[in-house]
Protein backbone atom coordinates (compact mmCIF):
# COMPACT_ATOMS: atom_id res chain seq x y z
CA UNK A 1 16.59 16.13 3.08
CA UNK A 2 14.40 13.11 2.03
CA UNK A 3 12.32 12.53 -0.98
CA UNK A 4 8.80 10.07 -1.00
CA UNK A 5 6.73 9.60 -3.46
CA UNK A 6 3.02 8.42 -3.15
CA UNK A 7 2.20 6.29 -5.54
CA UNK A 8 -1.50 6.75 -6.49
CA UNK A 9 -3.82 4.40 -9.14
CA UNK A 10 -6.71 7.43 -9.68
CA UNK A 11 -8.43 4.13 -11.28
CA UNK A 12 -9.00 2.33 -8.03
CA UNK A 13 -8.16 5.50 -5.71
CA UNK A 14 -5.46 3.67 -4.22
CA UNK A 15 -1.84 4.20 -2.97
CA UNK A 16 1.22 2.38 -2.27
CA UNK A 17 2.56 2.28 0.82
CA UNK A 18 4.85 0.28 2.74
CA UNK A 19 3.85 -1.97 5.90
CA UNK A 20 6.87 -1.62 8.55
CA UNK A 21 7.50 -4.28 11.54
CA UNK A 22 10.40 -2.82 13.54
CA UNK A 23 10.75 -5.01 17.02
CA UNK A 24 7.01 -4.48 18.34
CA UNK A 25 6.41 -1.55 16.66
CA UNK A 26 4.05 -1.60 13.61
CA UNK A 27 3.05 1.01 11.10
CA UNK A 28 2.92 2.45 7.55
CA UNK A 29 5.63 4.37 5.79
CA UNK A 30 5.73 6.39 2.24
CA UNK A 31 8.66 4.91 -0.46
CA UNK A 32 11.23 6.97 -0.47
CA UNK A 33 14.58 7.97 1.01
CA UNK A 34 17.64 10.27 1.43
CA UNK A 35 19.01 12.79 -0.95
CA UNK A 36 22.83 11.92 -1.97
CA UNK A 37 25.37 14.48 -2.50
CA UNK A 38 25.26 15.80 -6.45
CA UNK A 39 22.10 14.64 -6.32
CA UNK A 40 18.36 16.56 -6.95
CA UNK A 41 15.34 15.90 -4.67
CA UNK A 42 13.59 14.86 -7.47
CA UNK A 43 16.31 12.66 -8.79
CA UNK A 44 17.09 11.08 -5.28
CA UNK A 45 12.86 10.52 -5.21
CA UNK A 46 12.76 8.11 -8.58
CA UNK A 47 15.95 6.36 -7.97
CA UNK A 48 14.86 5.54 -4.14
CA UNK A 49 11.28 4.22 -5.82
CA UNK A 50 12.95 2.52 -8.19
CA UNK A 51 15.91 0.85 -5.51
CA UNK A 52 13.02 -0.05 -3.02
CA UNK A 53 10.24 -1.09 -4.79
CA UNK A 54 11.81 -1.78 -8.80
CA UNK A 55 9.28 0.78 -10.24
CA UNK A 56 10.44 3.06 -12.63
CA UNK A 57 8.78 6.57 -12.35
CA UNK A 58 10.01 9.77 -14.83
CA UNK A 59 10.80 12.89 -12.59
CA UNK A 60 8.48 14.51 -14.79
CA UNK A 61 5.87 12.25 -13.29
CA UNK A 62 6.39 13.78 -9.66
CA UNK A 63 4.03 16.27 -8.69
CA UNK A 64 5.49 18.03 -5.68
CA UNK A 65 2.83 18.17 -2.57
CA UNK A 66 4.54 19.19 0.25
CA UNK A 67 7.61 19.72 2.31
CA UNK A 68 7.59 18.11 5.76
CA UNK A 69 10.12 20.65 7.56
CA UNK A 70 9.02 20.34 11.02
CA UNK A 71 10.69 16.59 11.54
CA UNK A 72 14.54 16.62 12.44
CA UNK A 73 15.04 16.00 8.36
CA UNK A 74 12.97 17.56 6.57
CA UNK A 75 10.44 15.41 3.94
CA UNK A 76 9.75 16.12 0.63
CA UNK A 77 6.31 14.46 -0.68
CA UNK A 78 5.75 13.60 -4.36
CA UNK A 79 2.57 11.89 -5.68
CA UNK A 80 3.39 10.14 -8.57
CA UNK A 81 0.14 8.23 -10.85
CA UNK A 82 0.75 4.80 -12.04
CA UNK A 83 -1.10 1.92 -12.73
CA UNK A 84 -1.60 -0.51 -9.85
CA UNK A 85 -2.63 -3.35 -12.25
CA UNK A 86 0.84 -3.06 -13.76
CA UNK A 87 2.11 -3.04 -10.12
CA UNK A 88 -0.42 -5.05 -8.07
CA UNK A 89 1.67 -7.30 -6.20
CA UNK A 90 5.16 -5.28 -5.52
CA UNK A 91 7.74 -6.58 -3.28
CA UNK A 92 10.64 -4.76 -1.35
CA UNK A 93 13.87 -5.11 -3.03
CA UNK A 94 17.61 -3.21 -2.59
CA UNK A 95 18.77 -1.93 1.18
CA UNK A 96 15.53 -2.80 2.64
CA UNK A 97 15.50 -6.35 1.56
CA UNK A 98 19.04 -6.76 2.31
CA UNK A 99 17.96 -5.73 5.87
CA UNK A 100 15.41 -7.31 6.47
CA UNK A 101 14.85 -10.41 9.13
CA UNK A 102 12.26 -11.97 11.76
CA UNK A 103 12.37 -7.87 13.57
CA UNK A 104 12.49 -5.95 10.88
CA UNK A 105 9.93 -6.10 7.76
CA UNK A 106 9.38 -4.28 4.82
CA UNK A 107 5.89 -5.37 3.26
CA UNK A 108 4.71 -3.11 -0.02
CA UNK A 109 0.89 -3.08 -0.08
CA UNK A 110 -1.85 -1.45 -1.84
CA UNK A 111 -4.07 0.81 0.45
CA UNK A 112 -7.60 2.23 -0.85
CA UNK A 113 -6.86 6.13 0.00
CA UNK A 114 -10.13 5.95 2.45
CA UNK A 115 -7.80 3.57 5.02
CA UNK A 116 -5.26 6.91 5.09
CA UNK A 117 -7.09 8.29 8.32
CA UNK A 118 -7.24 4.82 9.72
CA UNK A 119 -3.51 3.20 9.59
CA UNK A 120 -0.76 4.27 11.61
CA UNK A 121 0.98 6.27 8.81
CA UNK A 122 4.73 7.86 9.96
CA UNK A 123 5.19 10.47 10.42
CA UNK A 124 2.22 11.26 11.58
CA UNK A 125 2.14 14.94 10.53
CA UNK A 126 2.96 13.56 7.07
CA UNK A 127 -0.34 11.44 7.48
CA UNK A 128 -2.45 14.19 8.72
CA UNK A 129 -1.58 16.63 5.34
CA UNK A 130 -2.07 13.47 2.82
CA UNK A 131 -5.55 13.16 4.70
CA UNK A 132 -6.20 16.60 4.28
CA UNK A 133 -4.91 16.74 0.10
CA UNK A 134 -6.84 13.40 -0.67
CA UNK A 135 -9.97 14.57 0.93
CA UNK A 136 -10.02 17.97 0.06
CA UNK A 137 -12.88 18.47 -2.80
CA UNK A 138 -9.87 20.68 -4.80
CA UNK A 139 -7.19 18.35 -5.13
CA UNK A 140 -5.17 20.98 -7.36
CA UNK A 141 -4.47 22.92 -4.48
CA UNK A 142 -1.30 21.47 -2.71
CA UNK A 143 0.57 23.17 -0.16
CA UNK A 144 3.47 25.54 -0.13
CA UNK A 145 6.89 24.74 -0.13
């Protein structure tokens, strides 16, 4: 199991999502990672935001979205609301900084939530649900688990 969180500004309808440059390919990921043993999904979801990007995020903040169960590990989507002036420039810190080199870039960026159809989100039928709950008129309604 894996835990992401969206992180969403309602003030500038933005969220934050990271760039990826792996070899030649290129596309956009949601923070997040894998669950550890003894650990929660929601507890694995604020440590990996905080690890990755140095955000610190409540559990209570997490509002669950979706589970992703049709990739080989199965995704489970937060959308957490924070303030993207007190986050407007984040940078990639912990495992992904460690690995990263000329192939292989991490690049945390601010995306207005009308790009989401646009960019080359993975997975892409992760992207296709976050399309559907951002431009849905009733954003209460978020899918079963």
């Amino acid at each position: 199991m894996r835990a992401r969180v969206i992180l969403y500004d309602e003030r500038t309808n933005s969220v934050l999502l990271i760039a990826r440059k792996k070899g030649n390919q290129q596309y956009w990921t949601i923070p997040g990672g894998g669950v550890k043993a003894g650990e929660s999904v929601t507890q694995a979801a604020v440590r990996e935001i905080k690890e990755e990007l140095n955000i610190s995020i409540e559990e209570t903040a997490l509002n669950f979205l979706f589970t992703a169960a049709d990739l080989a590990e199965p995704q489970r989507i937060y959308l957490a609301k924070i303030s993207r002036s007190r986050y407007n420039s984040p940078i990639i810190h912990g495992e992904e900084r460690e690995r990263m080199s000329a192939e292989n870039i991490y690049s945390p960026a601010w995306l207005i939530v009308d790009k989401l159809e646009t960019i080359k989100l993975q997975p892409s039928s992760v992207q296709a649900r976050l399309c559907h709950y951002f431009f849905n008129l009733d954003k209460l309604t978020t899918y079963p688990q």
